[in-house]
C-alpha atoms as a PDB file:
ATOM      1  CA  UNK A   1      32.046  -8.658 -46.523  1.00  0.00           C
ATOM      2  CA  UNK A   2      29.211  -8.264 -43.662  1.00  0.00           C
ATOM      3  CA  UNK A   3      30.165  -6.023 -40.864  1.00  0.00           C
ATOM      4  CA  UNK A   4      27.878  -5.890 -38.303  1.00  0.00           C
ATOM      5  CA  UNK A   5      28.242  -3.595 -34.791  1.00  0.00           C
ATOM      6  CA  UNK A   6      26.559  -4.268 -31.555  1.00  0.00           C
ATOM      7  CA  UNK A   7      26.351  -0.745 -29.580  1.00  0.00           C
ATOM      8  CA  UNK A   8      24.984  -1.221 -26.145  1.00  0.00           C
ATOM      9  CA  UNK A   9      24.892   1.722 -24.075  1.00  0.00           C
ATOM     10  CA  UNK A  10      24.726   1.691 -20.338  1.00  0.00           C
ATOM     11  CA  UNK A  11      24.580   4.057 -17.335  1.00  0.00           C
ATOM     12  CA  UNK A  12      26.249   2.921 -13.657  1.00  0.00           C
ATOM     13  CA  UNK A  13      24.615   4.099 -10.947  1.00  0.00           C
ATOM     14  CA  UNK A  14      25.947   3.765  -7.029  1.00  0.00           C
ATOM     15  CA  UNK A  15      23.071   3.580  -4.738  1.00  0.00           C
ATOM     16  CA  UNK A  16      22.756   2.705  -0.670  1.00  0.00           C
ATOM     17  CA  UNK A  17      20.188   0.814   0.644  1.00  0.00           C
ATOM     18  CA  UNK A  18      18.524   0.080   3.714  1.00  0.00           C
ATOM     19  CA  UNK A  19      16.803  -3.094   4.427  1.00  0.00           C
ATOM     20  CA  UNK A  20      13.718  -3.706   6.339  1.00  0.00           C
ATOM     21  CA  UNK A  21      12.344  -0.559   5.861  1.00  0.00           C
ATOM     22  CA  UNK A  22       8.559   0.984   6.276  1.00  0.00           C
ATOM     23  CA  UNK A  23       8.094   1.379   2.398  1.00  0.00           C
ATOM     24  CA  UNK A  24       9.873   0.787  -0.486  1.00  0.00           C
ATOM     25  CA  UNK A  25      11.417   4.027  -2.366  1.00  0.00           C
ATOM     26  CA  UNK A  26      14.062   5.666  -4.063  1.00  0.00           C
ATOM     27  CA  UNK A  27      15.542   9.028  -3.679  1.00  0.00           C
ATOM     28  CA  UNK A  28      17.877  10.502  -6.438  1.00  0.00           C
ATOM     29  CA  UNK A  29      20.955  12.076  -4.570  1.00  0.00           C
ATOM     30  CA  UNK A  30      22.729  13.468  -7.941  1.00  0.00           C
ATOM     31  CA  UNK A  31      23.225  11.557 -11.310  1.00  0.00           C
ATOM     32  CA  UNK A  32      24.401   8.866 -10.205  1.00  0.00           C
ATOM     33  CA  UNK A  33      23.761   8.124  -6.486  1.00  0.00           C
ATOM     34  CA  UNK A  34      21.066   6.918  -5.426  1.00  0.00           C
ATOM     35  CA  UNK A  35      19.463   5.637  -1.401  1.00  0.00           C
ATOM     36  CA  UNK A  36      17.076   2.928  -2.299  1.00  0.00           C
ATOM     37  CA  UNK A  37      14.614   1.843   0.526  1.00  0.00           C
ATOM     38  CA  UNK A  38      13.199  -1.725   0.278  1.00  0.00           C
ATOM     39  CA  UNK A  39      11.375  -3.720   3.111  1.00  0.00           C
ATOM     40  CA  UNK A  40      12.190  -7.145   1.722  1.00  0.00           C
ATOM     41  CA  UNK A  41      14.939  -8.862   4.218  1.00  0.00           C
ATOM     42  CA  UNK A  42      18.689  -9.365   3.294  1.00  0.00           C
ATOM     43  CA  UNK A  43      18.300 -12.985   2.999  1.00  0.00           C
ATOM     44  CA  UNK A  44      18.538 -15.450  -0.041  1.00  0.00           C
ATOM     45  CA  UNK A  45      18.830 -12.490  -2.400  1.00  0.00           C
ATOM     46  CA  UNK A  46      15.457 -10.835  -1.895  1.00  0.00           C
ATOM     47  CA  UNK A  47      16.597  -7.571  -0.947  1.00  0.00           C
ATOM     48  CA  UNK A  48      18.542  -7.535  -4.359  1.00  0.00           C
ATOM     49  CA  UNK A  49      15.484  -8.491  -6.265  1.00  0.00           C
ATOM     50  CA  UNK A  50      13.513  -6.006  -4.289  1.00  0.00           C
ATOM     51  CA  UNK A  51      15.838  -3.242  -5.125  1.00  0.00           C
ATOM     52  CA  UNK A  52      15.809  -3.922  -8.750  1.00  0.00           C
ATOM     53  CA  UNK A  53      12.056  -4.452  -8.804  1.00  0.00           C
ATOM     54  CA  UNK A  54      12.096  -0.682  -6.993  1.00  0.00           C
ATOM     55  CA  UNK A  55      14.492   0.822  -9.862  1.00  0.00           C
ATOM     56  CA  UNK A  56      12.611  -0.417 -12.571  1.00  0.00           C
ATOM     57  CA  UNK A  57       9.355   1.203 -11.080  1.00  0.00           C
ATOM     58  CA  UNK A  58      11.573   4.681 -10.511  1.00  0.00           C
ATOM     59  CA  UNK A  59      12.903   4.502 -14.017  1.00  0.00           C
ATOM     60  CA  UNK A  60      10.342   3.047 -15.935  1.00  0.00           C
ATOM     61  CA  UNK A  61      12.060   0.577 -17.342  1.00  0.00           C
ATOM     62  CA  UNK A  62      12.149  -3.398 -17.501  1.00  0.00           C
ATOM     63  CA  UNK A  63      13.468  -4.859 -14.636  1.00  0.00           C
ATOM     64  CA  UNK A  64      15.685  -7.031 -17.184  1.00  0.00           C
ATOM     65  CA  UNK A  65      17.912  -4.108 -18.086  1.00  0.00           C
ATOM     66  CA  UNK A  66      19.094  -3.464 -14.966  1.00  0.00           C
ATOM     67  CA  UNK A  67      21.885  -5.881 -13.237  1.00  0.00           C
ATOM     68  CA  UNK A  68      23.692  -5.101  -9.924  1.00  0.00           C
ATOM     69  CA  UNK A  69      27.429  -5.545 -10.605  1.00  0.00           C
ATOM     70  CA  UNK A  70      28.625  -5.461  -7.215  1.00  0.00           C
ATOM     71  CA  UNK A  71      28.308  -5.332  -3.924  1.00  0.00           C
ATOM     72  CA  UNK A  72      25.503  -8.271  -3.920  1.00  0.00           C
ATOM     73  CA  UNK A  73      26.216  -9.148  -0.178  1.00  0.00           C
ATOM     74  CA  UNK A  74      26.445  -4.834   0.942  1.00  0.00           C
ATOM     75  CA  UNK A  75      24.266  -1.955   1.762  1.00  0.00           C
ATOM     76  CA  UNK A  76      26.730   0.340  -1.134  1.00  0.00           C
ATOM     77  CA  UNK A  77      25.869  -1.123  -4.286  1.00  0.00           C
ATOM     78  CA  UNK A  78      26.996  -0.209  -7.855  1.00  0.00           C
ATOM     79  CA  UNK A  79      23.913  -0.823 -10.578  1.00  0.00           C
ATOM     80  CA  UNK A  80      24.316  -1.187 -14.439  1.00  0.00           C
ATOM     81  CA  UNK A  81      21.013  -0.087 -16.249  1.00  0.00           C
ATOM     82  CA  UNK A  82      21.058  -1.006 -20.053  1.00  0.00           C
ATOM     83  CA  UNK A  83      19.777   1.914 -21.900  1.00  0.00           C
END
């Protein structure tokens, strides 16, 4: 018999955003909050893809591992990251 195991580890991380901003940043608040800064607009999703464009620049990672779980229509967010 073949036994195979999938382990996929993952991190959740709660961050606040604000829209329409001057620049686009993020500042670390502990381990797992987060304030993300993005000047894209909250319309048709492209603050969402704005703030996971900005996390994957701030962690160095691709944007693909990263997946915002909920709050897709709020300024308090909760973010998976695939590690």
């Amino acid at each position: 018999m073949i036994s195979c195991e999938l382990l996929v580890k993952f991190v959740k991380i709660y961050i606040s955003v604000k829209t329409k901003a001057r620049e686009t940043k993020v500042q670390k608040i502990d381990a797992t909050h987060f304030k993300v800064d993005v000047k894209a607009l909250p319309i048709d999703g492209k603050a969402n893809k704005a703030i996971i464009e900005a996390l994957s620049d701030y962690f160095d990672i691709p944007q693909s591992q990263i997946n915002i779980i909920s709050g897709h229509s709020s300024k308090t967010k909760v973010v998976e990251i695939t590690i």
